[in-house]
Protein backbone atom coordinates (compact mmCIF):
# COMPACT_ATOMS: atom_id res chain seq x y z
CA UNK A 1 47.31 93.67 -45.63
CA UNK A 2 47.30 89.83 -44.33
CA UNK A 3 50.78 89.06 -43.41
CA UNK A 4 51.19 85.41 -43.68
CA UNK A 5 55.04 83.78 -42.94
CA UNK A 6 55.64 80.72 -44.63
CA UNK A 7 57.52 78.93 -41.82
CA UNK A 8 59.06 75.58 -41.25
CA UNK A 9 62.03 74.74 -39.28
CA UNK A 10 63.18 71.99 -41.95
CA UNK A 11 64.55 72.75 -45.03
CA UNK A 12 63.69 70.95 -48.41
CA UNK A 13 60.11 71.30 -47.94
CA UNK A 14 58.88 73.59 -50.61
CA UNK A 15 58.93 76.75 -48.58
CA UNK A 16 60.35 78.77 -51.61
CA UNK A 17 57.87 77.24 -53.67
CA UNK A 18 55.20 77.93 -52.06
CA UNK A 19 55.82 81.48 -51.50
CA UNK A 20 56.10 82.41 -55.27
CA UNK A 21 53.53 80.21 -56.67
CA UNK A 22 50.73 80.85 -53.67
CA UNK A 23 51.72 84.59 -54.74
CA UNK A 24 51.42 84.58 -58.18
CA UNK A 25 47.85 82.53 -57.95
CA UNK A 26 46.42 84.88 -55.64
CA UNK A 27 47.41 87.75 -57.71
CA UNK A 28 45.63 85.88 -60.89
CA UNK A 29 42.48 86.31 -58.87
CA UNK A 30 43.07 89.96 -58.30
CA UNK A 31 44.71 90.62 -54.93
CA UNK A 32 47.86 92.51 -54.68
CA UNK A 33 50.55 90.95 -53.15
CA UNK A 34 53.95 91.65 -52.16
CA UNK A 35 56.48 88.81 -51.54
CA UNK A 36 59.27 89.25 -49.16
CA UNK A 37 62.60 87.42 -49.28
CA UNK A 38 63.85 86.67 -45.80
CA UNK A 39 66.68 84.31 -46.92
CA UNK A 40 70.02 85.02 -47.77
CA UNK A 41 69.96 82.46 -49.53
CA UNK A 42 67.71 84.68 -52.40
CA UNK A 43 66.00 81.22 -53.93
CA UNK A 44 62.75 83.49 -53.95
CA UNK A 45 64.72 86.87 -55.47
CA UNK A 46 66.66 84.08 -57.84
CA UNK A 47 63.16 82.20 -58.70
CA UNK A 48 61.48 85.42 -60.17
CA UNK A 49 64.47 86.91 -61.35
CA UNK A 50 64.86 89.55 -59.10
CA UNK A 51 68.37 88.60 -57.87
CA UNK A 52 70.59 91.73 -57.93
CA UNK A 53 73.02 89.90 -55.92
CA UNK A 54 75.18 92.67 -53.75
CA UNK A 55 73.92 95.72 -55.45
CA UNK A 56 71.23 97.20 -55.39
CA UNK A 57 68.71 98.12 -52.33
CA UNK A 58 67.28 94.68 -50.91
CA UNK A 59 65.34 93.83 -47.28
CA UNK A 60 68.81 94.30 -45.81
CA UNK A 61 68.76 98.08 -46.17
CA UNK A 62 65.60 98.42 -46.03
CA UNK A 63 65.41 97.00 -42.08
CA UNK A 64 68.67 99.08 -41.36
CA UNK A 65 66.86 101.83 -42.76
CA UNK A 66 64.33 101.44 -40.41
CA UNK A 67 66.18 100.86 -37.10
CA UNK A 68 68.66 104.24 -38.05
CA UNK A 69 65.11 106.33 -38.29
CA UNK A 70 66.04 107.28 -41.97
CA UNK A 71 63.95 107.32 -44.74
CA UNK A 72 64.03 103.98 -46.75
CA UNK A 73 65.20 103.18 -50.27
CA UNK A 74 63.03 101.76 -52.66
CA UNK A 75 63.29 98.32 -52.77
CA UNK A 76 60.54 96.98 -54.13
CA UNK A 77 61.07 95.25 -57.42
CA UNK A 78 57.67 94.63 -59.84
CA UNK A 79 57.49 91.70 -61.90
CA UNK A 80 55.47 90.64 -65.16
CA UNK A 81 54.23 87.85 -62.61
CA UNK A 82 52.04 90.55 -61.03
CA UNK A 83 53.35 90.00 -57.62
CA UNK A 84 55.92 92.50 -56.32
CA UNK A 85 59.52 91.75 -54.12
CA UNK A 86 61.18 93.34 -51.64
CA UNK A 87 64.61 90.80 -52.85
CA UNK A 88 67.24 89.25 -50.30
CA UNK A 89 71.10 88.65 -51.13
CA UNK A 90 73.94 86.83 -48.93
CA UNK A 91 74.55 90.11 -47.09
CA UNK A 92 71.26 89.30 -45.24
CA UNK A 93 73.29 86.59 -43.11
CA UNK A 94 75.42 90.25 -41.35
CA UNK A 95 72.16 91.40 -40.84
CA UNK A 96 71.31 88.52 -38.96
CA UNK A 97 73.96 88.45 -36.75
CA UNK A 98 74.11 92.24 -36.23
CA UNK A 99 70.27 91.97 -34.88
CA UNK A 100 71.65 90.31 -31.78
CA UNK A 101 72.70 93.80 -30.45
CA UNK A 102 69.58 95.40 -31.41
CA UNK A 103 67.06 97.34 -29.47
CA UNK A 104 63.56 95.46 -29.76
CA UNK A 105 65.01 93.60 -32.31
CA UNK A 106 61.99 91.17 -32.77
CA UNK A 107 60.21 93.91 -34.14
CA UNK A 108 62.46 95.22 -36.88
CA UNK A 109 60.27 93.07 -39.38
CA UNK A 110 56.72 94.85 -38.54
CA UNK A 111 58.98 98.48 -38.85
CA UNK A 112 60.27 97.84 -42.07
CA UNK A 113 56.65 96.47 -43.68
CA UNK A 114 54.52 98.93 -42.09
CA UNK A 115 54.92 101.55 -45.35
CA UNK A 116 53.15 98.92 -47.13
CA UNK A 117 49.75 98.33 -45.12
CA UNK A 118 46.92 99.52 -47.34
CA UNK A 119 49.00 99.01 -50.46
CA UNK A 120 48.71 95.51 -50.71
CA UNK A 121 46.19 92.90 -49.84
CA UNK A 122 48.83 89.90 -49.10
CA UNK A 123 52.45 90.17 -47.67
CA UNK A 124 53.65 86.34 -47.87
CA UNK A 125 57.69 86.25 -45.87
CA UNK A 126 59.97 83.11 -47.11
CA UNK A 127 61.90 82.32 -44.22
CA UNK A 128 64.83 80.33 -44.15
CA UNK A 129 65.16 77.37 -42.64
CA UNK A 130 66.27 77.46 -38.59
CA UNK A 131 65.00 79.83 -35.70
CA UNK A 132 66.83 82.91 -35.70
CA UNK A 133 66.21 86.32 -35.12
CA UNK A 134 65.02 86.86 -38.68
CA UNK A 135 62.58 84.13 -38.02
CA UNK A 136 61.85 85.61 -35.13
CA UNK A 137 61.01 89.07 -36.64
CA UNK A 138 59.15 88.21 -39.43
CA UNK A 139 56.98 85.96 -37.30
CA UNK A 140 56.27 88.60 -34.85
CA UNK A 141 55.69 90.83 -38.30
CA UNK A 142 52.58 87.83 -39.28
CA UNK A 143 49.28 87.52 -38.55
CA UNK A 144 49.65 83.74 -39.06
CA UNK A 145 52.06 81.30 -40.14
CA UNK A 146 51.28 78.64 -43.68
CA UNK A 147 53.80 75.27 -42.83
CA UNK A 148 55.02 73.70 -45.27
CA UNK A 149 55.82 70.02 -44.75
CA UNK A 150 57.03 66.64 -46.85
CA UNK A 151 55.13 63.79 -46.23
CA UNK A 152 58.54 61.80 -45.06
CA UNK A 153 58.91 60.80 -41.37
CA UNK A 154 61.01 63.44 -40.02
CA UNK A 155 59.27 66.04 -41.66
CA UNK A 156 56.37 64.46 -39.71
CA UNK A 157 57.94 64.50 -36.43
CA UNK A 158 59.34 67.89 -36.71
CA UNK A 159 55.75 69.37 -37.60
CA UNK A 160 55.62 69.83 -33.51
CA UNK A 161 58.62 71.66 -33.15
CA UNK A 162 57.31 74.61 -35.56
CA UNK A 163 54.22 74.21 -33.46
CA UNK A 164 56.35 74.80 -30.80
CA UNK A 165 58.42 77.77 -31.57
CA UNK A 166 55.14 79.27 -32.94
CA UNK A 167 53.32 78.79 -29.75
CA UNK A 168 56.40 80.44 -27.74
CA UNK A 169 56.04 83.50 -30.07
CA UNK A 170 52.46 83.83 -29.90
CA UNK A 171 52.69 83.91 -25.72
CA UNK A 172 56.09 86.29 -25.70
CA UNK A 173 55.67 88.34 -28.67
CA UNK A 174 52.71 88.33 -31.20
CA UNK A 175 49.65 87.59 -29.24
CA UNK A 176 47.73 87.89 -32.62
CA UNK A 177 49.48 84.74 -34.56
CA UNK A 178 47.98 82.08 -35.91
CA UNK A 179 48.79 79.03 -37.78
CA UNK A 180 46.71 79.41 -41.40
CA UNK A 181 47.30 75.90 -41.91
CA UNK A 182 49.61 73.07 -43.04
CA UNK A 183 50.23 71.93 -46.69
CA UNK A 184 51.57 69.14 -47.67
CA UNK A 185 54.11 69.17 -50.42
CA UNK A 186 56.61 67.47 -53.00
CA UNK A 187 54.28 64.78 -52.40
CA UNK A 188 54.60 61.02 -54.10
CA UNK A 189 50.77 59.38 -54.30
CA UNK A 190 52.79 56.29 -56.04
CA UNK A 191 53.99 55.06 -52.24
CA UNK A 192 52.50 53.84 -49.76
CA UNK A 193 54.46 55.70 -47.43
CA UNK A 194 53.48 59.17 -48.46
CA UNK A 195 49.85 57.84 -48.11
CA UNK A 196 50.70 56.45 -44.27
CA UNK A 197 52.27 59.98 -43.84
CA UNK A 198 49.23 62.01 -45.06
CA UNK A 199 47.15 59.86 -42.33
CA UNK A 200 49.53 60.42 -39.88
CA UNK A 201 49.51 64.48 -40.40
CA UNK A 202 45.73 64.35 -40.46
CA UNK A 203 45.49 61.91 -37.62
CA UNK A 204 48.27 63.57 -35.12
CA UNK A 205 47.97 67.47 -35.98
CA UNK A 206 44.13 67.65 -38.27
CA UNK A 207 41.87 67.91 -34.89
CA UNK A 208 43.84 70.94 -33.83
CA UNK A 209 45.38 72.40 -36.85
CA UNK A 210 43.83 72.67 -40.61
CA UNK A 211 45.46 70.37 -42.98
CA UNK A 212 44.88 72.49 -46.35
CA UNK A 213 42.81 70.04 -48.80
CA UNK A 214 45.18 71.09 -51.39
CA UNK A 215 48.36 68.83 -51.83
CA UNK A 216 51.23 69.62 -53.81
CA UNK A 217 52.64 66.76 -55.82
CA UNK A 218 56.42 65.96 -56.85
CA UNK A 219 56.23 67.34 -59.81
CA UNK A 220 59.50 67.83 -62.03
CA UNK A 221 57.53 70.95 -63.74
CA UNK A 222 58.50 72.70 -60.72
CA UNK A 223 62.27 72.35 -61.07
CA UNK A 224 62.16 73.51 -64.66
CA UNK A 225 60.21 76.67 -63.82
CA UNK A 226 62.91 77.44 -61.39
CA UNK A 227 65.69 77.32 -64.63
CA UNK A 228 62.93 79.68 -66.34
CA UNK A 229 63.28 82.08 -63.68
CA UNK A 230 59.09 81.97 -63.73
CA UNK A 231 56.41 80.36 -61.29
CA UNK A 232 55.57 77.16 -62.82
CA UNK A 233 51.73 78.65 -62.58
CA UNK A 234 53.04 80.30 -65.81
CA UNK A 235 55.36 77.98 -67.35
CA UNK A 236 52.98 74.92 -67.10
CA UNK A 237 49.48 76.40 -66.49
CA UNK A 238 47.72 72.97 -66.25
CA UNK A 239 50.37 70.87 -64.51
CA UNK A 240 49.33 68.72 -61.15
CA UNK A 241 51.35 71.51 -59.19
CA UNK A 242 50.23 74.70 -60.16
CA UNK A 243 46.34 73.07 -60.09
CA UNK A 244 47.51 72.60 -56.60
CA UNK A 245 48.45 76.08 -56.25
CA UNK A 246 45.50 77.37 -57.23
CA UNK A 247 43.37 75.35 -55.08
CA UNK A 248 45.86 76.50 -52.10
CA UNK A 249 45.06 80.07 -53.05
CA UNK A 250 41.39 79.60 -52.75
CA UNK A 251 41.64 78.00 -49.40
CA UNK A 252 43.75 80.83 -48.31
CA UNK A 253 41.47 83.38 -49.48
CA UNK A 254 38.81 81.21 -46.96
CA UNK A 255 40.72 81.18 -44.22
CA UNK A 256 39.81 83.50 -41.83
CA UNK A 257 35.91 81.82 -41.95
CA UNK A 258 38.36 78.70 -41.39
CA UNK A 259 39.95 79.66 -38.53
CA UNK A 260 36.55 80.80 -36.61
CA UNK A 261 35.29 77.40 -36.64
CA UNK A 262 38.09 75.17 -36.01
CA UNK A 263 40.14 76.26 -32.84
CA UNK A 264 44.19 76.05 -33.86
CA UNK A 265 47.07 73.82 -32.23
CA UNK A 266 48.08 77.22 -30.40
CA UNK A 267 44.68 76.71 -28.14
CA UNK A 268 45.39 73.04 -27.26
């Protein structure tokens, strides 16, 4: 099972999105994969209509499952999408903060996912949005980290912070992490400024890190699969995004050849 964290710092950037919709197309092409909600927020659980907001078992028991040495409830929720969830609710957030006071608590992700290895051939983690110690678990749980990013200034900027904290990680914690690569999303061709940005991504982070070839436009498809509670690769099969998805799934699947010819930002 690849483990693959989709990470960035900054909120707003598709991170949600991406999860569900790089799921679902890599399950069309016949991998299993098993999406894991690391928000508690829920957007993924809520996108796929897995929300079971507090009832019901959800990552939150099943990491305080593992720490207590007990065995785990099922969790894992299977949708008509193909993909399967291990679903997040609001209770999540005293999970964070109770991981402060935790014994090795940067490896409470890896614990919890290791029933899994050999029954899927993906694991993609939405995180949320800042650096905390769920962050911190799930990337020390990864083999390699997918960024999302807007093509807007401070996205831009902030693209080195990630780099950053994913650099730290690899050094302290998960010698074994890698960045898969960066996509660009909810992006406008109509401006000039989201083409200067694209340059500037390709010119300030492409000689070190892959830029995916796949870009995911605004497109307002997206927002209404979200009301459908389905990935918009189902709700609107041939729209600009999920053709974007698809060709992010088949980049994916490439990526380890990827990665063995074109040294990463975390070898700089």
């Amino acid at each position: 099972m690849k483990t693959i964290a989709i990470a960035n710092q900054k909120g707003g950037v598709g991170k949600t999105t991406t999860a569900v919709n790089l799921g679902v197309a890599l399950a069309d092409m016949g991998y299993k994969v098993l999406l894991v909600d690391a928000d508690p927020q829920a957007s993924l659980s809520r996108y796929l209509g897995c929300s079971q907001g507090n009832e019901g078992a959800s990552l939150k028991e099943l990491i305080e499952a593992t720490c207590n040495e007990v065995d785990p409830p099922d969790v894992v929720i299977h949708t008509d999408e193909k993909v399967d969830v291990i679903p997040a609710n609001i209770q999540l957030s005293d999970l964070q903060r109770s991981l402060t006071n935790t014994f090795m608590r940067e490896c409470v992700m890896q614990w919890a996912l290791e029933p899994f290895q050999g029954q899927y051939d993906y694991c993609l983690i939405d995180c949320m949005p800042e650096l905390g110690n769920l962050v911190t678990a799930s990337l020390a749980a990864s083999d390699s980290v997918l960024i999302p990013v807007q093509p807007l200034i401070l996205d831009v900027e902030g693209l080195a912070s990630i780099i950053g904290t994913i650099r730290k990680i690899r050094r302290k914690i998960n010698p074994k992490l890698e960045i898969d690569g960066v996509l660009i999303t909810i992006a406008d061709h109509r401006t000039n400024m989201t083409r200067d940005m694209i340059k500037a991504i390709h010119t300030s982070y492409g000689p070190h890190t892959r830029i995916y070839q796949a870009i995911v436009p605004r497109c307002t498809r997206v927002g209404e699969s979200l009301t459908k509670s389905e990935s918009v690769l189902r709700y609107s099969k041939q729209c600009p995004a999920s053709v974007a998805y698809r060709a992010l799934a088949k980049e994916v699947e490439k990526g380890e050849r990827s990665r063995e010819k074109h040294p990463t930002a975390l070898d700089r």
